[in-house]
Protein backbone atom coordinates (compact mmCIF):
# COMPACT_ATOMS: atom_id res chain seq x y z
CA UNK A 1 11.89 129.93 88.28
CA UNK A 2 10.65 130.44 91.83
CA UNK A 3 12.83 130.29 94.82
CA UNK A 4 13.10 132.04 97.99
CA UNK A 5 13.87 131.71 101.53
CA UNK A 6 11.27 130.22 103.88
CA UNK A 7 10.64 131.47 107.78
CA UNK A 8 13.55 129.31 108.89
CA UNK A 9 16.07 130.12 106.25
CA UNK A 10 15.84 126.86 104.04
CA UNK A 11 16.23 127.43 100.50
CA UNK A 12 13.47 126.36 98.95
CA UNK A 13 11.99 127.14 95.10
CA UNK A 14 12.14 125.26 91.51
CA UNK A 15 14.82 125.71 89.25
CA UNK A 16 14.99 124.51 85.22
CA UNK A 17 18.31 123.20 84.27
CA UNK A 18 18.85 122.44 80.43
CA UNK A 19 21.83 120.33 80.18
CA UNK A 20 23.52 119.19 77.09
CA UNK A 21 23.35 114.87 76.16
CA UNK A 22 26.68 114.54 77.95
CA UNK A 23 26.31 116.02 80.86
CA UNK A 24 22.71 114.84 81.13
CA UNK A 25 23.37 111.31 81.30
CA UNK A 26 26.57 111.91 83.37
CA UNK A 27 25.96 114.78 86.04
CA UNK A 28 22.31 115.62 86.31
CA UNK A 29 21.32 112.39 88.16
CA UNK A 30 23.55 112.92 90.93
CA UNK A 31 23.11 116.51 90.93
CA UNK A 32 19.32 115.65 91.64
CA UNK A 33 20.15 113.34 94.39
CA UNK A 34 22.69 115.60 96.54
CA UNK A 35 19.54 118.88 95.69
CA UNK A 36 17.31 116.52 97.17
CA UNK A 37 19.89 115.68 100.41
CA UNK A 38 21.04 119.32 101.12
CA UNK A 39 18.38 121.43 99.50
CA UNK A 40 15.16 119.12 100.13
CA UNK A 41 13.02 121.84 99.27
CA UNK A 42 14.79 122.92 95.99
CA UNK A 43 12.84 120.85 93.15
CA UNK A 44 14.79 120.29 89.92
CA UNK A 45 13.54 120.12 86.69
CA UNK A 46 15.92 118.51 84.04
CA UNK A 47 15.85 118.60 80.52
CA UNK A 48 18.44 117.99 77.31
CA UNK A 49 19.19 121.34 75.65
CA UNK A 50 21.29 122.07 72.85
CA UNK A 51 24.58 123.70 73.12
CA UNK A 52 24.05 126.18 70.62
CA UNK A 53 20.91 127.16 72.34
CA UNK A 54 21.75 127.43 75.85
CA UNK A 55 22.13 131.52 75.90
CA UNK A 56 19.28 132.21 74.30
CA UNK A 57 17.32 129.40 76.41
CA UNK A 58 18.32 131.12 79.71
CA UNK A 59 17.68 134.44 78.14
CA UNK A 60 14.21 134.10 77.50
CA UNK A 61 13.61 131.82 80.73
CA UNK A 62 13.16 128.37 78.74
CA UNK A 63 15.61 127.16 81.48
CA UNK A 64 17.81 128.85 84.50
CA UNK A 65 20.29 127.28 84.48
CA UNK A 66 22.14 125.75 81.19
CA UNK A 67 25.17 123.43 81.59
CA UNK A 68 26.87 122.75 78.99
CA UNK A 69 30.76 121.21 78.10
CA UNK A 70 33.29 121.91 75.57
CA UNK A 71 33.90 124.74 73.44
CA UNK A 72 30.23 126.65 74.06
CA UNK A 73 31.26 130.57 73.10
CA UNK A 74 28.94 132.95 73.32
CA UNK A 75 27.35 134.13 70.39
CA UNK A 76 28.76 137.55 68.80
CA UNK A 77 25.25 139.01 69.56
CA UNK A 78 25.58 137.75 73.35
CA UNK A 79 22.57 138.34 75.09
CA UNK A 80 23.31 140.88 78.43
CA UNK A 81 23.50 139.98 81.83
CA UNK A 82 24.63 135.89 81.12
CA UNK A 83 26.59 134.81 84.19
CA UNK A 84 29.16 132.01 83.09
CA UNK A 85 30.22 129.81 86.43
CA UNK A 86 33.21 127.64 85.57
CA UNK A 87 32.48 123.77 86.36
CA UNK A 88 35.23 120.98 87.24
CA UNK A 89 36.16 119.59 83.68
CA UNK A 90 34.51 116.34 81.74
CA UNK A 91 36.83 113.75 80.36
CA UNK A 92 35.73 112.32 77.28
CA UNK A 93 37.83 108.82 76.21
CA UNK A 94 37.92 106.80 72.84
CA UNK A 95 35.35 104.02 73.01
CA UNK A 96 34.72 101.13 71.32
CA UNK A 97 33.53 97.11 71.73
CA UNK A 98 35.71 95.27 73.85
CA UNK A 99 36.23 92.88 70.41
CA UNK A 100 37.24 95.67 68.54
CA UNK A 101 39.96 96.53 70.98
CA UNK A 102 41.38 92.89 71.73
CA UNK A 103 41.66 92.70 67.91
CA UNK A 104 44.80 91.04 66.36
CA UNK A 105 45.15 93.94 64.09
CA UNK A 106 43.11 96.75 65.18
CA UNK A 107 44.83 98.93 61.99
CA UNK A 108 42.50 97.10 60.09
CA UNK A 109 39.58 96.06 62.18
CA UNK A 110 39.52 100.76 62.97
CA UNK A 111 39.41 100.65 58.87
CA UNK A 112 35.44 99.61 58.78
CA UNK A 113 34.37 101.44 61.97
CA UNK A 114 32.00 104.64 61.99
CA UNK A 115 32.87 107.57 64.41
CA UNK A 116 29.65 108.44 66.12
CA UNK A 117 28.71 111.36 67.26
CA UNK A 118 26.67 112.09 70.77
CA UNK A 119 25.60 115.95 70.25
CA UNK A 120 26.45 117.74 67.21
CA UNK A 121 27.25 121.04 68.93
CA UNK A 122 30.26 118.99 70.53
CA UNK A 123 33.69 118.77 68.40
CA UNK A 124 34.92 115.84 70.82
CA UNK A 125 34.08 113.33 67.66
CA UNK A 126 36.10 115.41 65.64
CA UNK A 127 39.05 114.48 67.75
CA UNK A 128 38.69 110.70 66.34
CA UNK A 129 38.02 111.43 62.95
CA UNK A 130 41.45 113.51 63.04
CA UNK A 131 43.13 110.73 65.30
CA UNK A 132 42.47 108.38 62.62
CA UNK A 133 43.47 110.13 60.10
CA UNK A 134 46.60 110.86 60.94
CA UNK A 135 47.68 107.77 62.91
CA UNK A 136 46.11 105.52 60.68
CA UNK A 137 45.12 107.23 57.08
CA UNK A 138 41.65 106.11 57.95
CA UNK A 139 38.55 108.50 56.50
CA UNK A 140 35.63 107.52 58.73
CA UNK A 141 32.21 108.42 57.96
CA UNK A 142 30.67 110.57 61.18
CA UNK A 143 27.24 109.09 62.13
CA UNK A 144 25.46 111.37 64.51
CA UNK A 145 24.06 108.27 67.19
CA UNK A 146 21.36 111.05 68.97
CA UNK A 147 22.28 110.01 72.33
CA UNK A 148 25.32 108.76 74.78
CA UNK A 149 22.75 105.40 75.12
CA UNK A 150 22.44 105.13 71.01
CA UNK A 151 26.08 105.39 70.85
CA UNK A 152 27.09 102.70 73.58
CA UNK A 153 24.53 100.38 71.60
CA UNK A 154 26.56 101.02 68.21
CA UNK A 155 29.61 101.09 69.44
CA UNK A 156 29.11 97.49 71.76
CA UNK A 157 28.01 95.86 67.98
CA UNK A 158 31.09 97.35 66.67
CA UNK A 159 29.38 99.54 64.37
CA UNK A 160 31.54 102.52 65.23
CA UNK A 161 33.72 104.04 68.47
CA UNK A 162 32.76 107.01 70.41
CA UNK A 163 34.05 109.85 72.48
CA UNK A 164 32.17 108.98 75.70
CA UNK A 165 32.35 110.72 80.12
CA UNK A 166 35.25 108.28 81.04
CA UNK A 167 32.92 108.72 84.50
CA UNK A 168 30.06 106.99 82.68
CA UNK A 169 31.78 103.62 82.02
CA UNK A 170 32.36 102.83 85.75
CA UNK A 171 28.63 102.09 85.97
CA UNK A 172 28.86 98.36 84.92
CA UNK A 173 25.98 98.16 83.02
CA UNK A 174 26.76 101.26 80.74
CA UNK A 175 30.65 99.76 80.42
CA UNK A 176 29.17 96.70 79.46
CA UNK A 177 31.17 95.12 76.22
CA UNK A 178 32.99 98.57 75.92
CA UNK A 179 36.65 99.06 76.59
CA UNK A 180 39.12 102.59 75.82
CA UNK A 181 40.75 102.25 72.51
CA UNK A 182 44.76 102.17 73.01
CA UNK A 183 46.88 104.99 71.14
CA UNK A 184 44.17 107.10 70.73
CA UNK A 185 43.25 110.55 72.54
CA UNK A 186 41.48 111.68 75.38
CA UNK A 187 40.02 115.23 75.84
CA UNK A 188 39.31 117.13 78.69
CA UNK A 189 36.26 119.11 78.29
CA UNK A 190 35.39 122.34 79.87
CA UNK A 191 32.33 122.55 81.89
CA UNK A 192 30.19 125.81 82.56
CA UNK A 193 26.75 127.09 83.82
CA UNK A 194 24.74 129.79 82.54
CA UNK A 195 22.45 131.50 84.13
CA UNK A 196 20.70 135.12 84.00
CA UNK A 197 22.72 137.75 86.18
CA UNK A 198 22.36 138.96 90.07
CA UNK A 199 18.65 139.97 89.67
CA UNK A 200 17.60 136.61 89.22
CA UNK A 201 20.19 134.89 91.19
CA UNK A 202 17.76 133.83 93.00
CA UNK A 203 18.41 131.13 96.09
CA UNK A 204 17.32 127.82 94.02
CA UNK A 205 19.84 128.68 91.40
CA UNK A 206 22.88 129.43 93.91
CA UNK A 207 22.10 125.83 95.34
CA UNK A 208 22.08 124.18 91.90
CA UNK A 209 25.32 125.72 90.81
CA UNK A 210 27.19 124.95 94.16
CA UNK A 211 25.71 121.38 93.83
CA UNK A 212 26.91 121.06 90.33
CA UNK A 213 30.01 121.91 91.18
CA UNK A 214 30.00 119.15 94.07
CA UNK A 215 29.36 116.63 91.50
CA UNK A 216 31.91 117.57 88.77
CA UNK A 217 34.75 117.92 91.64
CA UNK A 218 33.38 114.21 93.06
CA UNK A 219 33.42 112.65 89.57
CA UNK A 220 37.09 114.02 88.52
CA UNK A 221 38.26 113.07 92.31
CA UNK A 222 37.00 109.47 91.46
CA UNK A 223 39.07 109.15 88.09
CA UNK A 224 41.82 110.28 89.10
């Protein structure tokens, strides 16, 4: 990372945000745009991470800032000096093809469906497989799809249904031949950033984190 202030107070420097698949695809675009309108000078550098990484990525400076959703702990061997900034919340929502949902007997139709999984390190899919379970006595099989863009592409076929950023299907060609399954749950996911403590709290990294917070409290203001 390499920030500082310039002669005439800008904040300017690079920062490296690792981001897990869902907030990737869902928060780091417009968290680029709104750096690039209030912080011109502050370059971002995005890249997917995985959850179960994140503290050790920001504690050896593979990334400054991680964000990542859900139930992230920090390992029992936490490194010291990790700074955890609570984000506004994700909402994740039951997802599956539009045919699947206008079904005459969706009972049935949910019987030969997959549950697919974005990001492994996430327990949102779990959700479904116990949803179905216990509403319907249904087993799925958990396929993990690799990505939120792999998992809107099985789950428009009707291959399987998905846990998917309820923010992400109100861009109309993401929503595209998808629809929210009825009766089953949503999930609110918890959103944080991690980032190495005051001695490299470094200008850059303030911006990014009050950015990202912009975003999340824009995206949840827009669905509700």
């Amino acid at each position: 990372m390499a920030s500082a202030l310039n002669p005439s107070g800008e904040t300017e420097g690079r920062t490296t945000i690792g981001a897990s698949a869902l907030l990737l695809e869902t928060r780091i675009g417009s968290l680029i745009r709104d750096c690039r309108y209030r912080y011109p000078k502050v370059q971002v550098s995005p890249r997917q991470l995985a959850m179960s990484n994140a503290y050790e990525a920001v504690r050896t400076g593979e990334v400054d800032v991680a964000l990542v959703h859900g139930d992230c702990s920090a390992p029992e061997n936490a490194p010291a000096g990790i700074v955890i900034e609570e984000l506004p919340p994700l909402e994740v929502v039951p997802v599956g093809s539009t045919a699947l949902v206008e079904s005459a007997d969706l009972a049935t139709s949910l019987a030969s469906v997959r549950v697919l999984a974005v990001d492994p390190d996430c327990a949102s899919h779990h959700i479904l497989v116990t949803a179905l379970r216990e509403a319907y006595g249904i087993d799925p099989q958990v396929i993990e799809a690799g990505s939120m863009g792999g998992a809107r592409q099985l789950a428009r076929t009707g291959y399987g249904i998905a846990m998917l950023p309820s923010e992400s299907l109100r861009q109309p060609e993401e929503g595209h031949h998808l629809a929210v399954l009825p009766g089953l749950p949503r999930a609110q996911l918890g959103v944080r950033a991690l980032w190495a403590g005051p001695e490299l709290a470094r200008a850059a990294v303030s911006a990014v984190c009050d950015v990202a917070t912009r975003v999340g409290r824009e995206a949840v203001t827009q669905m509700a």
